[in-house]
PDB file of N, CA and C in Angstrom:
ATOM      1  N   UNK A   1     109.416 125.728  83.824  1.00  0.00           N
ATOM      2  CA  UNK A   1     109.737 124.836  82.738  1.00  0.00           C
ATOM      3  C   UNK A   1     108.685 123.728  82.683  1.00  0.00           C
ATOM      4  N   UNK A   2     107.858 123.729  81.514  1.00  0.00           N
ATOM      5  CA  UNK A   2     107.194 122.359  81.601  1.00  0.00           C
ATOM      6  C   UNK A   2     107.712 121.317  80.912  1.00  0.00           C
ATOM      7  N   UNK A   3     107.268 120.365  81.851  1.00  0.00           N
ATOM      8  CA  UNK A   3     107.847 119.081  81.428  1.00  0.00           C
ATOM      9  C   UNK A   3     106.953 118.505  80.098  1.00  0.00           C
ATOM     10  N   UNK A   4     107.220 117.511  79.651  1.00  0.00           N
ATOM     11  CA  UNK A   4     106.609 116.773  78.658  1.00  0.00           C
ATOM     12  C   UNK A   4     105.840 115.371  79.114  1.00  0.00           C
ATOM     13  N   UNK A   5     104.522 115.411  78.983  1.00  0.00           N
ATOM     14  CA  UNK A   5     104.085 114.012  79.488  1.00  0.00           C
ATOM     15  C   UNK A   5     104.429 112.641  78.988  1.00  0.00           C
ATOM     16  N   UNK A   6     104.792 112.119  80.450  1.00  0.00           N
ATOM     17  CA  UNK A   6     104.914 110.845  79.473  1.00  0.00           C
ATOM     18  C   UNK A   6     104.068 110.068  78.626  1.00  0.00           C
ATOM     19  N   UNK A   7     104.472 109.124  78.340  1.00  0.00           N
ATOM     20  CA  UNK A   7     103.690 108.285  76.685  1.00  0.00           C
ATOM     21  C   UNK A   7     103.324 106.764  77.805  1.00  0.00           C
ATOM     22  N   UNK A   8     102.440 106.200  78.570  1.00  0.00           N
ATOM     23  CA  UNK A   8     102.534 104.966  78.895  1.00  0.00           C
ATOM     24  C   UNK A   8     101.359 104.154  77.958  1.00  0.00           C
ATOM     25  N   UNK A   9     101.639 102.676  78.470  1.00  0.00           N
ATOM     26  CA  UNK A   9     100.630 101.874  77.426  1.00  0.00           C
ATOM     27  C   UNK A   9      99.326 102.386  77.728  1.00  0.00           C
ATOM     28  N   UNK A  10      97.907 102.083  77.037  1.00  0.00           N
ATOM     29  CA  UNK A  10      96.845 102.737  77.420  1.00  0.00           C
ATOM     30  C   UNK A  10      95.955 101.667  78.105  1.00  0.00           C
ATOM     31  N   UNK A  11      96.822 100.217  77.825  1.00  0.00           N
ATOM     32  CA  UNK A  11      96.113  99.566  78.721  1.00  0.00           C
ATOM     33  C   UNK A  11      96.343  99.531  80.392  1.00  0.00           C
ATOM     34  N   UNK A  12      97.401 100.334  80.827  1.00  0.00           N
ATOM     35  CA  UNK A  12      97.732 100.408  82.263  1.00  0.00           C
ATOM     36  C   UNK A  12      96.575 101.308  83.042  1.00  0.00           C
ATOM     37  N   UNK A  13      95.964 102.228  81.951  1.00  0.00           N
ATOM     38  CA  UNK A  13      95.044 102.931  82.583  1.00  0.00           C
ATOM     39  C   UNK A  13      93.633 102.727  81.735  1.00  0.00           C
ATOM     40  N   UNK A  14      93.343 101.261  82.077  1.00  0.00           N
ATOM     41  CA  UNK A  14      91.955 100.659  81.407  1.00  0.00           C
ATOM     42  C   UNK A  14      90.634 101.094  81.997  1.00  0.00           C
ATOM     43  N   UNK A  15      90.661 102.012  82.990  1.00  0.00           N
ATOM     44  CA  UNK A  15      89.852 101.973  84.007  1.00  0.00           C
ATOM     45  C   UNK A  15      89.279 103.626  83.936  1.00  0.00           C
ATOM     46  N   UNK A  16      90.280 104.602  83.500  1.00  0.00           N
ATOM     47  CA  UNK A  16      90.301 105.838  83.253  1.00  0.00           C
ATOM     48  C   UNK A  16      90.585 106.536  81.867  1.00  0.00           C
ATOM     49  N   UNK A  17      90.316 107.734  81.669  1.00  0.00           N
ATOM     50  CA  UNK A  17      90.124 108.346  79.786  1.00  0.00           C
ATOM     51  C   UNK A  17      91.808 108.788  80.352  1.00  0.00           C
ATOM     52  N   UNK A  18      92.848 108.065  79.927  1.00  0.00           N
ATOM     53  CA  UNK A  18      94.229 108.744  79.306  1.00  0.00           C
ATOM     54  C   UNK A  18      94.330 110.125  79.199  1.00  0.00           C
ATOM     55  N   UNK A  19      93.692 110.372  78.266  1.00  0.00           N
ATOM     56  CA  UNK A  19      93.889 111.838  77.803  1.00  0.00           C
ATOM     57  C   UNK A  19      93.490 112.615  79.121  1.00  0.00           C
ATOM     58  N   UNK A  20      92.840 112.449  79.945  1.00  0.00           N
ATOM     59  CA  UNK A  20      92.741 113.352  81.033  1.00  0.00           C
ATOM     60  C   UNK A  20      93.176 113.291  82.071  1.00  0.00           C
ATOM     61  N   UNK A  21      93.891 112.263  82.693  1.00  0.00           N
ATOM     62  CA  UNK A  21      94.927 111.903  83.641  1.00  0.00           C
ATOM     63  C   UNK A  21      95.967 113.544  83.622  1.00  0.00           C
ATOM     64  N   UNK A  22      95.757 114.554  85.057  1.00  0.00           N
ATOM     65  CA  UNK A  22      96.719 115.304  85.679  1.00  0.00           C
ATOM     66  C   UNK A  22      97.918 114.526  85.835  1.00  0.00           C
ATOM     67  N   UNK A  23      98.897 114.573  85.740  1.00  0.00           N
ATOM     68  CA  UNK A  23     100.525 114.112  86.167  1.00  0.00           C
ATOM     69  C   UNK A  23     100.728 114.571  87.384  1.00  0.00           C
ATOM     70  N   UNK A  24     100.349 115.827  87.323  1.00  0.00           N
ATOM     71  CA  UNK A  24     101.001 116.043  88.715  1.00  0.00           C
ATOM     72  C   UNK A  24     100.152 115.926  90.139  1.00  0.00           C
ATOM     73  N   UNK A  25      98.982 116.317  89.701  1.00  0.00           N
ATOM     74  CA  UNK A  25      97.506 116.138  90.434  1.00  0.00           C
ATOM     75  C   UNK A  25      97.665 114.614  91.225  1.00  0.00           C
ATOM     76  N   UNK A  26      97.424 113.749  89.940  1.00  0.00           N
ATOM     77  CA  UNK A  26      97.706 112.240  90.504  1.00  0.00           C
ATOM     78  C   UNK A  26      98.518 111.759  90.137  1.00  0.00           C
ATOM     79  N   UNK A  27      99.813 112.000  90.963  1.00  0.00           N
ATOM     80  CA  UNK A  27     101.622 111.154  90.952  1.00  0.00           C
ATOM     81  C   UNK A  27     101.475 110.096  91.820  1.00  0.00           C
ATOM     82  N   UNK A  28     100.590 109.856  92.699  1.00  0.00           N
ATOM     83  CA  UNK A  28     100.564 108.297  93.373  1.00  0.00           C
ATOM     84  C   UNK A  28     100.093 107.721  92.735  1.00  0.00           C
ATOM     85  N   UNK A  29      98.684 107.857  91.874  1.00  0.00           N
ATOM     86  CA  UNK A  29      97.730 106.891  91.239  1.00  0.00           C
ATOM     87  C   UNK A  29      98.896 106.448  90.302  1.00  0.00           C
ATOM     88  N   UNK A  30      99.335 107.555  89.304  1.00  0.00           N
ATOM     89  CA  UNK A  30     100.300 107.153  88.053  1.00  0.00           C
ATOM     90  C   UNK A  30     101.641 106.293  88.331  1.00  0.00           C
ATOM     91  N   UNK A  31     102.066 106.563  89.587  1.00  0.00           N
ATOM     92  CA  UNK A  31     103.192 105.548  90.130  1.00  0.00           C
ATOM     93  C   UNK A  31     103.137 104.572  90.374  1.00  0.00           C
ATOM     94  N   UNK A  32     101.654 104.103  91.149  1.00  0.00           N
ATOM     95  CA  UNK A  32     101.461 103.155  91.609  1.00  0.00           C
ATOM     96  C   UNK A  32     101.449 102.194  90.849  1.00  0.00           C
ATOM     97  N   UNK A  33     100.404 102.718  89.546  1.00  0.00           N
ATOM     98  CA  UNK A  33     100.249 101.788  88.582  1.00  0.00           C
ATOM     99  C   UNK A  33     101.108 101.600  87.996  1.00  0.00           C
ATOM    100  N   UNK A  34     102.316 102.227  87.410  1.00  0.00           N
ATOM    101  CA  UNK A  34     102.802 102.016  86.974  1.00  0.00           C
ATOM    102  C   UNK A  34     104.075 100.563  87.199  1.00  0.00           C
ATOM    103  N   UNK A  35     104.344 101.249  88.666  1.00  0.00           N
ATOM    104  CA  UNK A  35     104.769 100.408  89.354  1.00  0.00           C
ATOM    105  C   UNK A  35     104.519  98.431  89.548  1.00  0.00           C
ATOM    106  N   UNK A  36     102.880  98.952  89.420  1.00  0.00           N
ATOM    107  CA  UNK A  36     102.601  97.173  89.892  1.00  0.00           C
ATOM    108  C   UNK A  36     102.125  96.570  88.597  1.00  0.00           C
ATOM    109  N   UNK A  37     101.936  97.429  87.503  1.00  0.00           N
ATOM    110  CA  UNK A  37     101.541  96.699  85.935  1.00  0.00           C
ATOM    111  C   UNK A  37     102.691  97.193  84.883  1.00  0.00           C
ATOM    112  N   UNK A  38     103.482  98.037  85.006  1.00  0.00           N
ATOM    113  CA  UNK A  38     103.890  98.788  83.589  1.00  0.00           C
ATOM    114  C   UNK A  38     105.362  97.553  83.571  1.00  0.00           C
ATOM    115  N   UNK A  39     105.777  97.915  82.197  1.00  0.00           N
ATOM    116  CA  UNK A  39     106.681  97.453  81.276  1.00  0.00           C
ATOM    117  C   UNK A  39     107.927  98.123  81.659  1.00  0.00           C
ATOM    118  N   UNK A  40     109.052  97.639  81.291  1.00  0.00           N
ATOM    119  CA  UNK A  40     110.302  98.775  80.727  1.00  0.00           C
ATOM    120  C   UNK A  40     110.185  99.795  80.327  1.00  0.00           C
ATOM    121  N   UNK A  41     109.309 100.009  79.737  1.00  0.00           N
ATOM    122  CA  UNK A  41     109.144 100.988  78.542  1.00  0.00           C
ATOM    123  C   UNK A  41     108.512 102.296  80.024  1.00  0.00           C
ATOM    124  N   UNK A  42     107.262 101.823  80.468  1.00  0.00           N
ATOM    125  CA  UNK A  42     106.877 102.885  81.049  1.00  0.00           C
ATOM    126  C   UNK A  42     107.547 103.055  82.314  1.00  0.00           C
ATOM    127  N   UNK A  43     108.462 102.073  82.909  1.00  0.00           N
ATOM    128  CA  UNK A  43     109.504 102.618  83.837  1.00  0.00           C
ATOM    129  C   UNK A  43     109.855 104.185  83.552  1.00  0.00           C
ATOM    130  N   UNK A  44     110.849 103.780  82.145  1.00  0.00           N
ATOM    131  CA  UNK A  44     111.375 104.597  82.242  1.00  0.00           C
ATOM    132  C   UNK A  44     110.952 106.009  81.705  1.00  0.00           C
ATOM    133  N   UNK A  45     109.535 105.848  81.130  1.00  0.00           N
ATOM    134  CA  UNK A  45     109.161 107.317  80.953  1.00  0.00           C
ATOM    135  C   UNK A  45     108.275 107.723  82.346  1.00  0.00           C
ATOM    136  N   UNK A  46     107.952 107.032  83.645  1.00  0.00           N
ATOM    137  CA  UNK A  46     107.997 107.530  84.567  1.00  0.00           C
ATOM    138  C   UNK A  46     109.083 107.691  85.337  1.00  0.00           C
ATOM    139  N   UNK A  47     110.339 107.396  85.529  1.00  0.00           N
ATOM    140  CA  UNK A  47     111.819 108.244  85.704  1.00  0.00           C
ATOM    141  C   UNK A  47     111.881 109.187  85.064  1.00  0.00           C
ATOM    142  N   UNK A  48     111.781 109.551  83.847  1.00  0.00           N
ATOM    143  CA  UNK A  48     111.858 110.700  82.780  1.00  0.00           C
ATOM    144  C   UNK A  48     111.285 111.810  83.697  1.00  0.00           C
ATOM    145  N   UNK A  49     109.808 111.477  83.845  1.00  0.00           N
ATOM    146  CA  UNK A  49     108.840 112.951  84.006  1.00  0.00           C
ATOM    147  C   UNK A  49     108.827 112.804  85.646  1.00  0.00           C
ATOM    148  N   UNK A  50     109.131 111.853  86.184  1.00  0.00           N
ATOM    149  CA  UNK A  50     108.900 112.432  87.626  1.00  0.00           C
ATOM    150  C   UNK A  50     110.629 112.526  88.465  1.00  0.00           C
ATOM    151  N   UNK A  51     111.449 111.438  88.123  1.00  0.00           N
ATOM    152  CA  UNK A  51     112.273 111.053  88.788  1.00  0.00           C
ATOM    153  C   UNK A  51     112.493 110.882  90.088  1.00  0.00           C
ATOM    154  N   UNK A  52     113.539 109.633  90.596  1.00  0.00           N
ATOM    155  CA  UNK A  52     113.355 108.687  91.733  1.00  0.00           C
ATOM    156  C   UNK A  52     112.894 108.766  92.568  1.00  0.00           C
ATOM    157  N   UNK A  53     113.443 110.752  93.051  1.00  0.00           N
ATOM    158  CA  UNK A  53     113.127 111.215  94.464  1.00  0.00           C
ATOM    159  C   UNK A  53     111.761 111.522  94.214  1.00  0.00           C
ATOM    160  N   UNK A  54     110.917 111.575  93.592  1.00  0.00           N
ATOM    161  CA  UNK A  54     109.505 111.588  93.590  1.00  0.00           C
ATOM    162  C   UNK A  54     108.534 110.326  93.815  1.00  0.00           C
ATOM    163  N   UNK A  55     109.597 109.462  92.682  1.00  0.00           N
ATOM    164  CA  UNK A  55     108.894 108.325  92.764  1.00  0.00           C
ATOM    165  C   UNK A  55     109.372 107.447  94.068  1.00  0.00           C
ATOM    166  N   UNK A  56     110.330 107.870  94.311  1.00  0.00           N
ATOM    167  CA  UNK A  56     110.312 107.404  96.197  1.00  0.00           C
ATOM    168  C   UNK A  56     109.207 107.661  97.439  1.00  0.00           C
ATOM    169  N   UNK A  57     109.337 109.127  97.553  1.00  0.00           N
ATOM    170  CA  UNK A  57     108.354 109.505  98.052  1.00  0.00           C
ATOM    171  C   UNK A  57     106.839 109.264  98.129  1.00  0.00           C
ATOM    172  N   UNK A  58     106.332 109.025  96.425  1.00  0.00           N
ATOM    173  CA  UNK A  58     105.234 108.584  96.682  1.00  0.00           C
ATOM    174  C   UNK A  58     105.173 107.106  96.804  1.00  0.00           C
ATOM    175  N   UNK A  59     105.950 106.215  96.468  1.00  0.00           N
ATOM    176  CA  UNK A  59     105.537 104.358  96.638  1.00  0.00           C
ATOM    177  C   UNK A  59     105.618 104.318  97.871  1.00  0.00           C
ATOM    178  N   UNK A  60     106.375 105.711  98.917  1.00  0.00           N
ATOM    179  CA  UNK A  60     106.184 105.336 100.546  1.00  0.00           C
ATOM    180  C   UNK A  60     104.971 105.305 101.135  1.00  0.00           C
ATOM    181  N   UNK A  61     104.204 105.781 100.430  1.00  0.00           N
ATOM    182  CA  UNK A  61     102.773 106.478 100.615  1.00  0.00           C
ATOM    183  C   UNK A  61     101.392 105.334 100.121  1.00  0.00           C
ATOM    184  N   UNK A  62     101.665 104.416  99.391  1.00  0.00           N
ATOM    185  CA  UNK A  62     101.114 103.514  98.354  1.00  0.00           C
ATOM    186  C   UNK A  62     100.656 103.042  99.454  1.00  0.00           C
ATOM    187  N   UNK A  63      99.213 102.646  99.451  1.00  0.00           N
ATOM    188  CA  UNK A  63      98.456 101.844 100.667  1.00  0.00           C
ATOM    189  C   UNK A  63      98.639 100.365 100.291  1.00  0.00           C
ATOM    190  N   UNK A  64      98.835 100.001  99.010  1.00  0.00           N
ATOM    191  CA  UNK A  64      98.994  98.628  98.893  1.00  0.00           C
ATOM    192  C   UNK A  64      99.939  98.088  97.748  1.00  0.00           C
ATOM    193  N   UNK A  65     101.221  97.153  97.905  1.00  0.00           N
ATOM    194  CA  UNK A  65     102.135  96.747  97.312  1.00  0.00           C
ATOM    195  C   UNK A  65     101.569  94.871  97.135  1.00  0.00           C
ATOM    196  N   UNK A  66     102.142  94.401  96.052  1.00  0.00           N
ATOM    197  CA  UNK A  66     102.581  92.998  96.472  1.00  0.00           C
ATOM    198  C   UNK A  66     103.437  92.825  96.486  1.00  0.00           C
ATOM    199  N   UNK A  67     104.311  91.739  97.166  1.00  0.00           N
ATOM    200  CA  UNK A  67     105.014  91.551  97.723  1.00  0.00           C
ATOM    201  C   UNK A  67     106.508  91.705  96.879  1.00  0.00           C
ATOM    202  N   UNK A  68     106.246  91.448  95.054  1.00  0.00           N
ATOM    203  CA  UNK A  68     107.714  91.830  94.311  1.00  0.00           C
ATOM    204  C   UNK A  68     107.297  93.332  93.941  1.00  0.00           C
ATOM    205  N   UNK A  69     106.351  94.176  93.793  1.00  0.00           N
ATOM    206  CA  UNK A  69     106.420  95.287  93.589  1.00  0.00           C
ATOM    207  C   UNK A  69     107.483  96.183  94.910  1.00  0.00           C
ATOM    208  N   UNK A  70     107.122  95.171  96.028  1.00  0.00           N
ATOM    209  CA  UNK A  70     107.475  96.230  97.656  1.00  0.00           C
ATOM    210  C   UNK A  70     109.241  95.674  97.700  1.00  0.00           C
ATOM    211  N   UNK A  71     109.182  94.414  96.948  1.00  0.00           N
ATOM    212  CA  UNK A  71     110.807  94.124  97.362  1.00  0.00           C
ATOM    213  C   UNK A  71     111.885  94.743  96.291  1.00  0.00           C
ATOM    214  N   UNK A  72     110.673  95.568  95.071  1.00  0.00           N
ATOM    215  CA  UNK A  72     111.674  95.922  94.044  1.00  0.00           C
ATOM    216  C   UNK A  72     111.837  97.580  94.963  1.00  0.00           C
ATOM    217  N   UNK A  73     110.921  97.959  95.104  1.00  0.00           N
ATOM    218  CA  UNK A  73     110.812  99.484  95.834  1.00  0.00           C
ATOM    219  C   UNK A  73     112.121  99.554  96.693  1.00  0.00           C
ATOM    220  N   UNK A  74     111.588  98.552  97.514  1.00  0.00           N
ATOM    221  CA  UNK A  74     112.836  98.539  98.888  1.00  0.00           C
ATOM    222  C   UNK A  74     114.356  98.604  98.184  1.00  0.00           C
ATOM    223  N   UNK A  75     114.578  97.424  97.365  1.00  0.00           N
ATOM    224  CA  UNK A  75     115.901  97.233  97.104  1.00  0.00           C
ATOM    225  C   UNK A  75     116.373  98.660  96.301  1.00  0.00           C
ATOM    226  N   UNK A  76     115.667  99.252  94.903  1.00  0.00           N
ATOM    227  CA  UNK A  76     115.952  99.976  94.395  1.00  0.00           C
ATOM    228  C   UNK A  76     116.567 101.148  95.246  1.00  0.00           C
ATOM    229  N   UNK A  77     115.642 101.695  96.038  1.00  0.00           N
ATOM    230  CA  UNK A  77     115.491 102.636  96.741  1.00  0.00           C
ATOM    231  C   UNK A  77     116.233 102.839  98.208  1.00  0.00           C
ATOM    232  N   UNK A  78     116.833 101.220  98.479  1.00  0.00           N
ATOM    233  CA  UNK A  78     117.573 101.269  99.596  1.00  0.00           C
ATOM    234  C   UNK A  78     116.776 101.830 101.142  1.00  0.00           C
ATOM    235  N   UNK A  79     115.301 101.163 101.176  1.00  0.00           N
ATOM    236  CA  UNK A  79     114.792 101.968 102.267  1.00  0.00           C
ATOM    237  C   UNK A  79     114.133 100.519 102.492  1.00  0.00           C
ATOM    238  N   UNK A  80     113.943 100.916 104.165  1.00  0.00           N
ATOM    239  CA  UNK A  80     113.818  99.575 104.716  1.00  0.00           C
ATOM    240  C   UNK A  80     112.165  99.591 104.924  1.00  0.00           C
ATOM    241  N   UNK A  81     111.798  98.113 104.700  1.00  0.00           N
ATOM    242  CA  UNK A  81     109.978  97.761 104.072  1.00  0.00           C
ATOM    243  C   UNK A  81     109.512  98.505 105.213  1.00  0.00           C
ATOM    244  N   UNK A  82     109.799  98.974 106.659  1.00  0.00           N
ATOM    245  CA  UNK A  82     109.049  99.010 107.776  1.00  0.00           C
ATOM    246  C   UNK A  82     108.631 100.740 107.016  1.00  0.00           C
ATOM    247  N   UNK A  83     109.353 100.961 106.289  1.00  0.00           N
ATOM    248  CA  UNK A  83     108.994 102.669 106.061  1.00  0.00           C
ATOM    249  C   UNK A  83     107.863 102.963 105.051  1.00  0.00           C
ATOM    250  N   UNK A  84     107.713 102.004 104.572  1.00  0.00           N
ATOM    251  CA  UNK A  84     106.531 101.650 103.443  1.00  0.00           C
ATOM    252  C   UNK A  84     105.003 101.147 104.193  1.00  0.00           C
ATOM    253  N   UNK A  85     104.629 102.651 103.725  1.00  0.00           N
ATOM    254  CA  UNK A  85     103.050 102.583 104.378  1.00  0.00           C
ATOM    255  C   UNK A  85     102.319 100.899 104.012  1.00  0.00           C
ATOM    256  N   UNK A  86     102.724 100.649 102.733  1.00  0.00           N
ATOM    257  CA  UNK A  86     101.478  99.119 102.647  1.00  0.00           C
ATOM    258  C   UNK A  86     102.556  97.886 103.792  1.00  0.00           C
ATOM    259  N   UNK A  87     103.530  98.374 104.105  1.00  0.00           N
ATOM    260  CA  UNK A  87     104.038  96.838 105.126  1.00  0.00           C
ATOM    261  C   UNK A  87     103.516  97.244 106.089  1.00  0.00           C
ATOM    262  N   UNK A  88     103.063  98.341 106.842  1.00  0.00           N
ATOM    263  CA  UNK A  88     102.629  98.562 108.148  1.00  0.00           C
ATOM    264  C   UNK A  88     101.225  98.598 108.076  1.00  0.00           C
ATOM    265  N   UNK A  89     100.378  98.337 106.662  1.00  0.00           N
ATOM    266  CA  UNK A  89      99.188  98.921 106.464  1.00  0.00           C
ATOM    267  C   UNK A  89      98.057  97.416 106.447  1.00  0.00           C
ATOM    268  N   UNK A  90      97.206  97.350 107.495  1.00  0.00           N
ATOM    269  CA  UNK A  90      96.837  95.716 107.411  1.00  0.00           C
ATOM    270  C   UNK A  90      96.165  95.970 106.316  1.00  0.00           C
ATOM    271  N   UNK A  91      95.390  94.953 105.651  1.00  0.00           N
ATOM    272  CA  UNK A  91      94.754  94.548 104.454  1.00  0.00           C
ATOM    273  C   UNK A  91      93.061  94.605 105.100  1.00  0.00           C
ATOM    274  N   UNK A  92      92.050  95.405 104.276  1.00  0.00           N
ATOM    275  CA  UNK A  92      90.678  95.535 105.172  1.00  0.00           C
ATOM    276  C   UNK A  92      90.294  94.168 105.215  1.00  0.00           C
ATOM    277  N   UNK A  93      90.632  93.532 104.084  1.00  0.00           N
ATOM    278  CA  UNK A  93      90.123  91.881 103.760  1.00  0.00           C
ATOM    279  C   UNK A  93      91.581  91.019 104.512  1.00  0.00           C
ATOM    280  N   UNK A  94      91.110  90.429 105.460  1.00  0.00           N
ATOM    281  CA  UNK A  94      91.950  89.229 106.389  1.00  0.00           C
ATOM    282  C   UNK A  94      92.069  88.375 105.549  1.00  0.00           C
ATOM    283  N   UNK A  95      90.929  87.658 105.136  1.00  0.00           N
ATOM    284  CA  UNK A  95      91.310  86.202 104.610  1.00  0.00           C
ATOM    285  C   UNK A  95      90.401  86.039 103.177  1.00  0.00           C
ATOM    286  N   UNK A  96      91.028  85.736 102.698  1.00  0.00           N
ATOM    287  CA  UNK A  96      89.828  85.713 101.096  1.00  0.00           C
ATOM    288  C   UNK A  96      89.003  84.142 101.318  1.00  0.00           C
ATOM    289  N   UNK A  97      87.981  84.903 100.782  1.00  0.00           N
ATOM    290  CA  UNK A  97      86.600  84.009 100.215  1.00  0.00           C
ATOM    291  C   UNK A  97      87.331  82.182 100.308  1.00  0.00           C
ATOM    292  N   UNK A  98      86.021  81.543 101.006  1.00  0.00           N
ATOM    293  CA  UNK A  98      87.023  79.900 100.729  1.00  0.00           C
ATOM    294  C   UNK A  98      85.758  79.641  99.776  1.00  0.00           C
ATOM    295  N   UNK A  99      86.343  79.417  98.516  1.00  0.00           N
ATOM    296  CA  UNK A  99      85.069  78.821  98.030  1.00  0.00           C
ATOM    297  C   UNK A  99      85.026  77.595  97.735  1.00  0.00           C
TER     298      UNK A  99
END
C-alpha cells in the first residue's frame, strides 16, 4: 500500500530541492526537522505518513534536540530523556565563541 506524501511548508526544507526528499530513505532528517521548526500543520501531516511509533523511534536516534523540542519528545512519548541519544550525546562545541 503506498502511502501519500506529506505536504510540509517549503520553508522547513530551505536547504534542500522538496521535490526530491525520499520519505522513507530520510525519516530522521524529515522528523527531525520537522520536529525542531514545523507548525501544527506539519505535525500532523508527519503523524499522518509516518505515525508515533516511527516518529518515536527515530527522535531516539536525533543527535541533537533543544531543550523544548527534547521535553516535548519526552513528555509526548512518555520515555525518559536518559533514552534520547542527544541527552547522552555531548555537544562537539563546549562553549560558544565569547565575542
Amino acid at each position: 500500500m503506498k502511502r501519500i506524501k506529506p505536504v510540509f511548508r517549503k520553508a522547513l526544507f530551505w536547504d534542500v530541492d522538496v521535490y526530491t526528499i525520499d520519505y522513507e530513505k530520510h525519516a530522521r532528517f524529515v522528523i527531525d526537522r520537522v520536529l525542531s521548526r514545523g507548525n501544527l500543520n506539519d505535525w500532523w501531516q508527519l503523524c499522518r505518513f509516518y505515525g508515533l511509533d516511527t516518529i518515536e523511534e527515530e527522535a531516539l536516534q536525533i543527535r541533537y534536540m533543544d531543550k523544548l523540542t527534547l521535553n516535548f519528545c519526552h513528555t509526548l512519548f512518555n520515555t525518559p530523556k536518559e533514552k534520547f541519544r542527544c541527552y547522552n550525546t555531548e555537544p562537539s562545541i563546549q562553549k560558544l565563541w565569547d565575542y
